[in-house]
PDB file of N, CA and C in Angstrom:
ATOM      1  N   UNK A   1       4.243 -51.103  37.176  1.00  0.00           N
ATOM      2  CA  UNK A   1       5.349 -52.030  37.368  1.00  0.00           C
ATOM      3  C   UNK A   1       6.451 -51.791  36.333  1.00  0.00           C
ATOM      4  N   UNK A   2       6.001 -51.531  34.923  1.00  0.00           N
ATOM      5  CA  UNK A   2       7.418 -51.087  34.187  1.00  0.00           C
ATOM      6  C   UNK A   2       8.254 -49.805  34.559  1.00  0.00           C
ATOM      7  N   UNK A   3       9.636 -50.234  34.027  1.00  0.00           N
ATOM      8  CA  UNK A   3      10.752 -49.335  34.863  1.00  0.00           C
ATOM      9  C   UNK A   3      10.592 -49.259  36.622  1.00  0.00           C
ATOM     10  N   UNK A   4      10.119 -50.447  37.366  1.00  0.00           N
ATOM     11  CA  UNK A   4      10.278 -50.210  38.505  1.00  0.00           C
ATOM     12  C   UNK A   4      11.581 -51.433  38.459  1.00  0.00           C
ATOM     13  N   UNK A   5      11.971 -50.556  39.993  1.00  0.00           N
ATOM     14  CA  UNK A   5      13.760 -51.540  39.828  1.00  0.00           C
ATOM     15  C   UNK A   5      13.092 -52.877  41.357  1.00  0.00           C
ATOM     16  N   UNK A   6      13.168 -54.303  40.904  1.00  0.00           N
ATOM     17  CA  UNK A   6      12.902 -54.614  42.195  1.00  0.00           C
ATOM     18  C   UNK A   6      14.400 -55.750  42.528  1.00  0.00           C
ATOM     19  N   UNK A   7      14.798 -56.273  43.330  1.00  0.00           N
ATOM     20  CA  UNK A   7      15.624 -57.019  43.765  1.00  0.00           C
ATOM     21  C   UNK A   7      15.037 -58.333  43.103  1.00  0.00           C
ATOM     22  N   UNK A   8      15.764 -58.996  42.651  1.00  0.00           N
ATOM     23  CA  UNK A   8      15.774 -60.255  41.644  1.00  0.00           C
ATOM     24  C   UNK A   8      16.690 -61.508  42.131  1.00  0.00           C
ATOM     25  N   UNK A   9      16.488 -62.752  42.308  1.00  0.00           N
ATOM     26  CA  UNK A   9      17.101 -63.703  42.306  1.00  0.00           C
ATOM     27  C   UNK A   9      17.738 -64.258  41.231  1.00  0.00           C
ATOM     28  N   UNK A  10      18.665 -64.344  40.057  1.00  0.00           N
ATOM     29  CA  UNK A  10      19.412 -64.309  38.630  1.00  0.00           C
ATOM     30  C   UNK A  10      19.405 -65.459  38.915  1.00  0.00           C
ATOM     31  N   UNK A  11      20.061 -66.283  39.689  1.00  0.00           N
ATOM     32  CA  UNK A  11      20.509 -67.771  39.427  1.00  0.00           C
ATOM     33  C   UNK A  11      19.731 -68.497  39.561  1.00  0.00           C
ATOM     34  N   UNK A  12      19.969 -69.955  38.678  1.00  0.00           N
ATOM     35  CA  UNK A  12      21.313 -70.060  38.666  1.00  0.00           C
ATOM     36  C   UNK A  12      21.529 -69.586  36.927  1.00  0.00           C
ATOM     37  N   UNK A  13      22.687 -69.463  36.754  1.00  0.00           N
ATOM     38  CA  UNK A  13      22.606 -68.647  35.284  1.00  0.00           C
ATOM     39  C   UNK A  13      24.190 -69.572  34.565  1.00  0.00           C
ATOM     40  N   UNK A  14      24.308 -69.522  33.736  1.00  0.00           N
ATOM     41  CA  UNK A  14      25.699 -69.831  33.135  1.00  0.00           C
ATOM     42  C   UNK A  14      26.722 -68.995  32.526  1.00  0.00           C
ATOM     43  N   UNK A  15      27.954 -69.520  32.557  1.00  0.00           N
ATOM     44  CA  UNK A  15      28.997 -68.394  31.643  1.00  0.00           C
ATOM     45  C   UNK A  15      28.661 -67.068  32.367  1.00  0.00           C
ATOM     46  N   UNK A  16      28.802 -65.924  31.342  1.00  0.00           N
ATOM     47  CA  UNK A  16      29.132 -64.413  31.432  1.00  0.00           C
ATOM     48  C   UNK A  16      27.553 -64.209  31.607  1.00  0.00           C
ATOM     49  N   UNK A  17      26.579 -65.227  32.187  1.00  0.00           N
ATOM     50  CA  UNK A  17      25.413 -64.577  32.542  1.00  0.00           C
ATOM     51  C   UNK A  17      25.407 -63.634  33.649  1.00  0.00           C
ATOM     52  N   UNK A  18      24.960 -62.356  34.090  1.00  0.00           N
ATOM     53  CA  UNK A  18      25.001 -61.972  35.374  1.00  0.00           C
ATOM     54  C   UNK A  18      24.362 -62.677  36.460  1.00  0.00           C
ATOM     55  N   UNK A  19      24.622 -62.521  37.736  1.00  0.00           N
ATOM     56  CA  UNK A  19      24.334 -63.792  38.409  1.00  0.00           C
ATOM     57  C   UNK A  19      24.192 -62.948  39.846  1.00  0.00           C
ATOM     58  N   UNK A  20      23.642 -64.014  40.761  1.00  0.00           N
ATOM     59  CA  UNK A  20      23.116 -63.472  42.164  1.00  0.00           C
ATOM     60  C   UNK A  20      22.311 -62.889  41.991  1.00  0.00           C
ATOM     61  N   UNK A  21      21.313 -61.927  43.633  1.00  0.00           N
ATOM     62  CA  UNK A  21      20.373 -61.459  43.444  1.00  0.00           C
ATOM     63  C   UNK A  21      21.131 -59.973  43.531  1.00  0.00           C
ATOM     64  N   UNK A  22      20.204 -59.479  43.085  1.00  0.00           N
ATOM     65  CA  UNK A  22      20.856 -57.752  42.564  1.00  0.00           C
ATOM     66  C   UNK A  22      18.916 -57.042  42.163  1.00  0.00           C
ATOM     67  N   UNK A  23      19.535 -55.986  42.326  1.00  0.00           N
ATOM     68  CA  UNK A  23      18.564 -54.796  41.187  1.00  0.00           C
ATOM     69  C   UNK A  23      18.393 -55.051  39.689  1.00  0.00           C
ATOM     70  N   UNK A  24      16.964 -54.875  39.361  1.00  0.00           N
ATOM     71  CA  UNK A  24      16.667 -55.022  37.929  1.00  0.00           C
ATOM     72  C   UNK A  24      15.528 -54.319  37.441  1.00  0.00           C
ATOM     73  N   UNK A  25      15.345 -53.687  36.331  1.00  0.00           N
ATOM     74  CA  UNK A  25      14.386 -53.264  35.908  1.00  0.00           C
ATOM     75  C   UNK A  25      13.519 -53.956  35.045  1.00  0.00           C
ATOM     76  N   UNK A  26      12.381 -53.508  35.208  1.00  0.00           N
ATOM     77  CA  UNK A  26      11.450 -54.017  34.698  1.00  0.00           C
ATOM     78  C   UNK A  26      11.127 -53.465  33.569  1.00  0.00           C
ATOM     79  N   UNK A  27      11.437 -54.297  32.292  1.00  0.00           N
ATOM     80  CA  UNK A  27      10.690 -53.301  31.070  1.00  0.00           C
ATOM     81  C   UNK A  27       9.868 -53.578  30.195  1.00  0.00           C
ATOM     82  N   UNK A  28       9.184 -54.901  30.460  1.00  0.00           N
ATOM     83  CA  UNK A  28       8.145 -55.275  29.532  1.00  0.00           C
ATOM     84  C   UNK A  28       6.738 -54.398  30.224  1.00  0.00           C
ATOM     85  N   UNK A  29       6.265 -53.955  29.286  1.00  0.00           N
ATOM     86  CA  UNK A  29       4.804 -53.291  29.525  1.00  0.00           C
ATOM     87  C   UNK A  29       3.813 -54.298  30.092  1.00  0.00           C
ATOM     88  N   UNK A  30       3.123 -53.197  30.857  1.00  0.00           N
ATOM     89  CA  UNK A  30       2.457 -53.492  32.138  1.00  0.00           C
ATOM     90  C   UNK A  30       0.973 -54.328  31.188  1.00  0.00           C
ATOM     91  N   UNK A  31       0.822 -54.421  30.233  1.00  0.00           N
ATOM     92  CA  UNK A  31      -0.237 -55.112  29.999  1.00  0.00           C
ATOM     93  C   UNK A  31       0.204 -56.367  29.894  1.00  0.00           C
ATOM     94  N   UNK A  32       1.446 -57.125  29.813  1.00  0.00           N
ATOM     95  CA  UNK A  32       1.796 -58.268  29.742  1.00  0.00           C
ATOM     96  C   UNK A  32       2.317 -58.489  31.672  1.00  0.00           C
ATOM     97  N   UNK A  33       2.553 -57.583  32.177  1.00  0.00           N
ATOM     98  CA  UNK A  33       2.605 -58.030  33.270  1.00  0.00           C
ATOM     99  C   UNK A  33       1.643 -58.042  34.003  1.00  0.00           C
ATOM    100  N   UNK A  34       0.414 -57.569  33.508  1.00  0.00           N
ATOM    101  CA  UNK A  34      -0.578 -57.758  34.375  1.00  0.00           C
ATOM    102  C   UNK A  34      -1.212 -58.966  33.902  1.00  0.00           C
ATOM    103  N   UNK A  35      -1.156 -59.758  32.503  1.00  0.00           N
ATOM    104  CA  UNK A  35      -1.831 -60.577  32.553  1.00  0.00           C
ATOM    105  C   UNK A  35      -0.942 -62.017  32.050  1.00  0.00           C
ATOM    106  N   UNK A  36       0.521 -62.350  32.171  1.00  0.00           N
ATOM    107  CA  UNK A  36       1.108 -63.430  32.360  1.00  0.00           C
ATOM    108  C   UNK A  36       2.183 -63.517  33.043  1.00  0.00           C
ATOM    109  N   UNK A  37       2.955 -64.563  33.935  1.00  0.00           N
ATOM    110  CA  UNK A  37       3.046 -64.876  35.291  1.00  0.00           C
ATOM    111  C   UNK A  37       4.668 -64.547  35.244  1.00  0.00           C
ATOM    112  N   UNK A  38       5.065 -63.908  34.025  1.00  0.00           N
ATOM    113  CA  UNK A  38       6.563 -63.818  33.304  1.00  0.00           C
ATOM    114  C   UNK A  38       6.947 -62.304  33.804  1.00  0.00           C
ATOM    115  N   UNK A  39       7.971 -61.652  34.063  1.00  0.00           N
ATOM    116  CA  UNK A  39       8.428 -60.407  33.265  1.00  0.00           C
ATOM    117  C   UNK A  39       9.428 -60.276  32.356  1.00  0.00           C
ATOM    118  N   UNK A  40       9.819 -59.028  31.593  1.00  0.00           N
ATOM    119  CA  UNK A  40      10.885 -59.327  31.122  1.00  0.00           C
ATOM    120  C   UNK A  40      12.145 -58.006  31.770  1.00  0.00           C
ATOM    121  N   UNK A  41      13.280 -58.158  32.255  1.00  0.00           N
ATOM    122  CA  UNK A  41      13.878 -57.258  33.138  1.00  0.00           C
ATOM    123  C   UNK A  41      15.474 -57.328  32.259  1.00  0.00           C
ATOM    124  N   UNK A  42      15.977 -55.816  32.817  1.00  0.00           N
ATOM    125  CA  UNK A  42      17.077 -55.735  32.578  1.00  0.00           C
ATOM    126  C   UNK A  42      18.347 -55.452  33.670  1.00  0.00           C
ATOM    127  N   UNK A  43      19.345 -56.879  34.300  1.00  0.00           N
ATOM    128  CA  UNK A  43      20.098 -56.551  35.656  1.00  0.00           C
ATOM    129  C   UNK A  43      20.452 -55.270  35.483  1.00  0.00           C
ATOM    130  N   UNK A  44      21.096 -54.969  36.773  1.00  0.00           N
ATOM    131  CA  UNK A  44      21.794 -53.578  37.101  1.00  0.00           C
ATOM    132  C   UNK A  44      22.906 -53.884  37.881  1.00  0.00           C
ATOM    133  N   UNK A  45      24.366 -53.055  37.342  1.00  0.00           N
ATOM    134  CA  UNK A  45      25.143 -53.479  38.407  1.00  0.00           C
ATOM    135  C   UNK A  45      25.990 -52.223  38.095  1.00  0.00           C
ATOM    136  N   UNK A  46      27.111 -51.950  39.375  1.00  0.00           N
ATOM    137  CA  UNK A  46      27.647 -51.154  39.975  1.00  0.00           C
ATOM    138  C   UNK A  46      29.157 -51.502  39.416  1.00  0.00           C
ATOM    139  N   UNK A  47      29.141 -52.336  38.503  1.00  0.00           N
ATOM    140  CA  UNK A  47      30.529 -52.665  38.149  1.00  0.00           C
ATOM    141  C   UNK A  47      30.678 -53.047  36.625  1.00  0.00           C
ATOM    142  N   UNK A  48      30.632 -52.015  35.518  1.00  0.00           N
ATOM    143  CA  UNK A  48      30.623 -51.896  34.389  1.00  0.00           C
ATOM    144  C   UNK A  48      31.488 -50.801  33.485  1.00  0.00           C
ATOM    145  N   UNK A  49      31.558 -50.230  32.781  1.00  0.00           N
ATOM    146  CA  UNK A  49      31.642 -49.337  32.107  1.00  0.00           C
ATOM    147  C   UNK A  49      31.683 -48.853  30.775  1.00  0.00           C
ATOM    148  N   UNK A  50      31.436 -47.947  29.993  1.00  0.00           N
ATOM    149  CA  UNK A  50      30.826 -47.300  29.504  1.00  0.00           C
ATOM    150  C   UNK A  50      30.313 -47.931  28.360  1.00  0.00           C
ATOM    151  N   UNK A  51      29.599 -48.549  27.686  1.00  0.00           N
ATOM    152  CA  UNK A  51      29.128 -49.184  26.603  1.00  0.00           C
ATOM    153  C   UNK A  51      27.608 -48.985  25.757  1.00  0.00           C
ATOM    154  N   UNK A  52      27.486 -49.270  24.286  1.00  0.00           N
ATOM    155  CA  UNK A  52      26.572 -48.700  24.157  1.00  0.00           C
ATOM    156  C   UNK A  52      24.691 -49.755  24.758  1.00  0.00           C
ATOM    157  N   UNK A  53      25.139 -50.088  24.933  1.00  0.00           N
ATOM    158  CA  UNK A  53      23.871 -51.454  25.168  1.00  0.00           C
ATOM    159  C   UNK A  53      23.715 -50.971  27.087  1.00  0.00           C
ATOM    160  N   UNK A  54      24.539 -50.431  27.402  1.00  0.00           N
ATOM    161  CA  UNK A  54      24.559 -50.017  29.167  1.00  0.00           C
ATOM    162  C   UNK A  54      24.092 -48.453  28.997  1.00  0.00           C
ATOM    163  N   UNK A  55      22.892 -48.411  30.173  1.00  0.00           N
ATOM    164  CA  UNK A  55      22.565 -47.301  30.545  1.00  0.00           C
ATOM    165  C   UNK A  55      23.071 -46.791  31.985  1.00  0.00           C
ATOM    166  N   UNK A  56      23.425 -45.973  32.181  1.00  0.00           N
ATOM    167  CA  UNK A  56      24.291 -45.387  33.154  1.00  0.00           C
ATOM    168  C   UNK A  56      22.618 -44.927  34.355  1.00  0.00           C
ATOM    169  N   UNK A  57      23.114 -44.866  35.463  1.00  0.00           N
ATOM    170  CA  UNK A  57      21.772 -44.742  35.896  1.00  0.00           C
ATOM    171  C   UNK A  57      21.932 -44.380  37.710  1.00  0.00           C
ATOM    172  N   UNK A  58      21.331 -43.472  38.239  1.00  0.00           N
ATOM    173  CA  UNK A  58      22.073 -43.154  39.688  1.00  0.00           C
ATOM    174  C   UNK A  58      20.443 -43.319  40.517  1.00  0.00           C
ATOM    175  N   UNK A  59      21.057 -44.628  41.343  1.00  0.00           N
ATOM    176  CA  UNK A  59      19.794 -45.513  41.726  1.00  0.00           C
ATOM    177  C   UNK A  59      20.424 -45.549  43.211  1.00  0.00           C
ATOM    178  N   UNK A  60      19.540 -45.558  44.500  1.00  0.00           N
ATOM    179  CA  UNK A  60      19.353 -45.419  45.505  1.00  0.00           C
ATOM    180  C   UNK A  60      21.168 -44.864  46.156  1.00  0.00           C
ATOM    181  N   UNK A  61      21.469 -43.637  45.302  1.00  0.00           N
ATOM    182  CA  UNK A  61      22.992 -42.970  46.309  1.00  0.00           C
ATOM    183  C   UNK A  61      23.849 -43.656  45.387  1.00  0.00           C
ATOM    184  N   UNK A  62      23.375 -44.512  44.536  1.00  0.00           N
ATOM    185  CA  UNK A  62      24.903 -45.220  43.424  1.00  0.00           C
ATOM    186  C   UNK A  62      24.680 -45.355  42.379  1.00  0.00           C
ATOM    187  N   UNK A  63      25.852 -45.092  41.478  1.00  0.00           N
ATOM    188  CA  UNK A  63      25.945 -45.214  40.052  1.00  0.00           C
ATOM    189  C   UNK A  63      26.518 -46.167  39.675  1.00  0.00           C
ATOM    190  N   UNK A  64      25.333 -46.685  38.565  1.00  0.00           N
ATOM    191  CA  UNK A  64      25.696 -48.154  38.139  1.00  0.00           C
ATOM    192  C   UNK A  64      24.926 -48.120  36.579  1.00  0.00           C
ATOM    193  N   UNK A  65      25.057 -48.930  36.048  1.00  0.00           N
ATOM    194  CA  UNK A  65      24.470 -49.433  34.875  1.00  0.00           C
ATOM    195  C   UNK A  65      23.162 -50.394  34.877  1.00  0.00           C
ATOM    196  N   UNK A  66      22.327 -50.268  33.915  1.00  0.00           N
ATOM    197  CA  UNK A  66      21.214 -50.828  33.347  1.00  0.00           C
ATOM    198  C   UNK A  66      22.048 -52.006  32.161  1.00  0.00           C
ATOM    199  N   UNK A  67      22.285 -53.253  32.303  1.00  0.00           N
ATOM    200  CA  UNK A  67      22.567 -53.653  31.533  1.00  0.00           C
ATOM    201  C   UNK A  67      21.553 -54.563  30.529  1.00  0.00           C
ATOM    202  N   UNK A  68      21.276 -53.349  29.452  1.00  0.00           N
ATOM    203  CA  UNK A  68      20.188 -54.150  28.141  1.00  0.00           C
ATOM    204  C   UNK A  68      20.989 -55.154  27.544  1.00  0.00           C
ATOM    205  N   UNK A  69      21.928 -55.580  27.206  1.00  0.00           N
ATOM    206  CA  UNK A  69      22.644 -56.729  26.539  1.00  0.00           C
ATOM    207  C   UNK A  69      22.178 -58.152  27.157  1.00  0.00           C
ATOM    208  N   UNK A  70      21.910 -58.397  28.589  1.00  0.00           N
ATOM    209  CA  UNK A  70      21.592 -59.313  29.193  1.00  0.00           C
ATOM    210  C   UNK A  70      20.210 -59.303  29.487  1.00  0.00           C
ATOM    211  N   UNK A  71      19.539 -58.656  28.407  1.00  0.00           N
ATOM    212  CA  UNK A  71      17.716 -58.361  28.915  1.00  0.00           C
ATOM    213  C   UNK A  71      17.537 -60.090  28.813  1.00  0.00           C
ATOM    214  N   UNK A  72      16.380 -60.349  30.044  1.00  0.00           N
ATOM    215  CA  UNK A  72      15.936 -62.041  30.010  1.00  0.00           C
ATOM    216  C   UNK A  72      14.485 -61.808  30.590  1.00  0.00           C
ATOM    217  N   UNK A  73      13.733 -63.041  30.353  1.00  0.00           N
ATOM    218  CA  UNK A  73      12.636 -62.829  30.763  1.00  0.00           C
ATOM    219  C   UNK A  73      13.087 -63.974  32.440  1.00  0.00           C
ATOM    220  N   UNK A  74      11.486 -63.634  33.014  1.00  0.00           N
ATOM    221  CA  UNK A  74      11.666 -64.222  34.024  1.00  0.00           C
ATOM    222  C   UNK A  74      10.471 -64.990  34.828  1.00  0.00           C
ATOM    223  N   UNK A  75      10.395 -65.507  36.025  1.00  0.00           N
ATOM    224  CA  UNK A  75       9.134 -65.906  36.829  1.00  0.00           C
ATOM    225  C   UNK A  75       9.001 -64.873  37.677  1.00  0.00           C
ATOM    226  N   UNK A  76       7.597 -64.442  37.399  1.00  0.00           N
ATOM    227  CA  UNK A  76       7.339 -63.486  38.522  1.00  0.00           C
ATOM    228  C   UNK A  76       8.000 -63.983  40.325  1.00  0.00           C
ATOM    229  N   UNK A  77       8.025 -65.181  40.118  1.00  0.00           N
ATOM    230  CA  UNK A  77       8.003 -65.689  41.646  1.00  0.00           C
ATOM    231  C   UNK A  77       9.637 -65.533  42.348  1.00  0.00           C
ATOM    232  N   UNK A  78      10.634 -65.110  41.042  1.00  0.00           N
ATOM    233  CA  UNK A  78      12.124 -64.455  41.353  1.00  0.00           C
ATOM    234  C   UNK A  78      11.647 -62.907  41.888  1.00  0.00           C
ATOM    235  N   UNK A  79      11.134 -62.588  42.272  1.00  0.00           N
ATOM    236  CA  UNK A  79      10.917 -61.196  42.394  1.00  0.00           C
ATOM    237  C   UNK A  79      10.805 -61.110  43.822  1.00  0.00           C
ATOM    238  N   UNK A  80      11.926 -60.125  44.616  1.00  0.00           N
ATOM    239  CA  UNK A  80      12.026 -60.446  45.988  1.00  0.00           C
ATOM    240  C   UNK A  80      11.120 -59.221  46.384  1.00  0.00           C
ATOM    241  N   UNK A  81      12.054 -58.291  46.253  1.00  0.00           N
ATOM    242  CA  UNK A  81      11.573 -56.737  47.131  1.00  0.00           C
ATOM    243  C   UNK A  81      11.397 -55.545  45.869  1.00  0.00           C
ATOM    244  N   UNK A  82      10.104 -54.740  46.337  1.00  0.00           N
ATOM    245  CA  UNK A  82      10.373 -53.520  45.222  1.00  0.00           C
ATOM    246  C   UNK A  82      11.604 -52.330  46.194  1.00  0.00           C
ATOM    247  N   UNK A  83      12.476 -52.119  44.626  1.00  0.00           N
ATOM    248  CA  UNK A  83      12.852 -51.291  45.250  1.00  0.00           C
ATOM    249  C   UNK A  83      13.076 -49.829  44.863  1.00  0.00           C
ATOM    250  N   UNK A  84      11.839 -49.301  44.058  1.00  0.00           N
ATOM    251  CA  UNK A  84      11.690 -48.102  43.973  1.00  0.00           C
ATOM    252  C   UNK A  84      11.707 -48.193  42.155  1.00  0.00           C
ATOM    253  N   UNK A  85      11.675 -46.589  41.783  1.00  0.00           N
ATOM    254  CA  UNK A  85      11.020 -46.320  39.794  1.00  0.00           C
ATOM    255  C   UNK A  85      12.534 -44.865  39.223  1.00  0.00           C
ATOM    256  N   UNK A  86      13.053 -45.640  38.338  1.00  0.00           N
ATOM    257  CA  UNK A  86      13.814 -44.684  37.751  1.00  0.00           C
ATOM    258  C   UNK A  86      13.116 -43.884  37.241  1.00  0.00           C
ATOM    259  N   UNK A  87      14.052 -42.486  36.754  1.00  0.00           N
ATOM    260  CA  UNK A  87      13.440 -40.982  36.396  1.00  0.00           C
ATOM    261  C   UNK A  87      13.538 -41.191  35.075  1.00  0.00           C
ATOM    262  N   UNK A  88      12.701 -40.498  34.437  1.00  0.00           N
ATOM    263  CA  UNK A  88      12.326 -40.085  33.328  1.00  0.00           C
ATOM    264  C   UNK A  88      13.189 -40.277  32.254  1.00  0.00           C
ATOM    265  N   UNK A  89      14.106 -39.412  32.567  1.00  0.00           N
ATOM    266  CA  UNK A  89      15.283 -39.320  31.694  1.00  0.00           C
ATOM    267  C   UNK A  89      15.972 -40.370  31.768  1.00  0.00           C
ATOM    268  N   UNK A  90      16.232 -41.259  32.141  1.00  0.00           N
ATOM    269  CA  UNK A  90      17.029 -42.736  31.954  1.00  0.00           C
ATOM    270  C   UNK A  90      15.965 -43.638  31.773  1.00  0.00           C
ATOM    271  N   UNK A  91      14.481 -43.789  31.709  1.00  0.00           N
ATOM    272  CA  UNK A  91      13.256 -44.352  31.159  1.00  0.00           C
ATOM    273  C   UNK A  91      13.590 -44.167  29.847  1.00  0.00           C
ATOM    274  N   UNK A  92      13.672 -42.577  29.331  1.00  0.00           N
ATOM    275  CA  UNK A  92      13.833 -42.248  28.294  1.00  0.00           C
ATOM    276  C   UNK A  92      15.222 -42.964  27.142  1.00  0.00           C
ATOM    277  N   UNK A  93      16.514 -42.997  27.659  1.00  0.00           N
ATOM    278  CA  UNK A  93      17.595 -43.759  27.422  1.00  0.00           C
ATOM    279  C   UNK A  93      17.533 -45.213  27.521  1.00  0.00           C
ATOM    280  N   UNK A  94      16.493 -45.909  28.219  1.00  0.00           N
ATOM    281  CA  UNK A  94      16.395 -47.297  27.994  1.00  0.00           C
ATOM    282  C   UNK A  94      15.623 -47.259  27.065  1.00  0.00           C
ATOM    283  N   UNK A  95      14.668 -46.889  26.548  1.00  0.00           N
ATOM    284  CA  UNK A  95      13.720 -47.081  25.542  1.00  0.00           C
ATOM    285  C   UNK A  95      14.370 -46.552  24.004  1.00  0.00           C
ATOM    286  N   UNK A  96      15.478 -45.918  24.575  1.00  0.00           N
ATOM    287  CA  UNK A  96      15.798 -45.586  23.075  1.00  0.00           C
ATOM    288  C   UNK A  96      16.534 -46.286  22.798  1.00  0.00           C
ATOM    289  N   UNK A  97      18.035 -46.626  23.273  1.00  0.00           N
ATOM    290  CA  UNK A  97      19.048 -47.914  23.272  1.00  0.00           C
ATOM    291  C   UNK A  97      18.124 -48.961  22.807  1.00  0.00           C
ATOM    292  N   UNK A  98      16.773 -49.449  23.554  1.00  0.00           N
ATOM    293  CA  UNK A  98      16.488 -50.773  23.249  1.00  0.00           C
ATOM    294  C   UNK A  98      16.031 -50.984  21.885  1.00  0.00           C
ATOM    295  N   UNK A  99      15.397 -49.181  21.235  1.00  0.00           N
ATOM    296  CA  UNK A  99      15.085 -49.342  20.104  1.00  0.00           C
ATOM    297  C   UNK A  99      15.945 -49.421  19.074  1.00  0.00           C
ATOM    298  N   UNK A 100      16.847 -49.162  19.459  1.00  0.00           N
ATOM    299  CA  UNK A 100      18.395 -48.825  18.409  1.00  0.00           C
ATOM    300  C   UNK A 100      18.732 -50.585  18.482  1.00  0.00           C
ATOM    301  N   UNK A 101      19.492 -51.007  19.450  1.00  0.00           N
ATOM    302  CA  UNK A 101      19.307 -52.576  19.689  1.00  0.00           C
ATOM    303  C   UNK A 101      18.580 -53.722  18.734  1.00  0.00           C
ATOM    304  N   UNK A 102      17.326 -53.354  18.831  1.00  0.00           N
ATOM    305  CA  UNK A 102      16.268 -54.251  18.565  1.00  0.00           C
ATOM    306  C   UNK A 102      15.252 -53.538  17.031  1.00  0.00           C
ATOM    307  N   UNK A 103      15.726 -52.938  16.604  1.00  0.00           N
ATOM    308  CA  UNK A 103      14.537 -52.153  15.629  1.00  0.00           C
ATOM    309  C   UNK A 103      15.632 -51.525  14.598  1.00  0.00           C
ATOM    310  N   UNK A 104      15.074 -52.207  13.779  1.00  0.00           N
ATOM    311  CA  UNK A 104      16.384 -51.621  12.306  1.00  0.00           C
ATOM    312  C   UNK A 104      15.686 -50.944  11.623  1.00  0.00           C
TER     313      UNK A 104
END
């Protein structure tokens, strides 16, 4: 289940939260998703540009962004449709951003 992208219900959210249902990745490790009812995901959207906290990312025919700045946790029960597992190399770029981000 980590780094799989599934369709997400966001709202309702406030301010400059991203909002609606959209694509999101999944990046909390699979031992917490296998055993509490939460994930933690990062939206994706098609209307961004270039920043360092955004991973650039070419997901089903479109290029869009991974946006880590808005990482949130969630209820498993927002979780609509899977919709497929990013490649390697942008696995690789989320995990490093998040460590740069989050790890001094």
């Amino acid at each position: 289940m980590q780094y799989d992208v599934y369709l997400i219900n966001l709202d309702s959210t406030i301010g400059h939260e991203i909002k609606k249902t959209r694509p999101c990745l999944i990046i909390s490790p699979d031992e917490m998703n296998d055993n509490l009812q939460t994930v933690t995901i990062a939206p994706m959207t098609t209307k961004s540009h270039d920043y360092p906290t955004r991973v650039r990312v070419d997901f089903q025919n479109k290029t869009g962004w991974i946006v880590l700045d808005q990482i949130r946790t969630i209820d498993k029960r927002r979780l609509t449709k899977r919709l497929g597992i990013i490649d390697r190399k942008t696995v690789r770029k989320v995990k490093s951003v998040i460590k740069e981000m989050l790890v001094d």
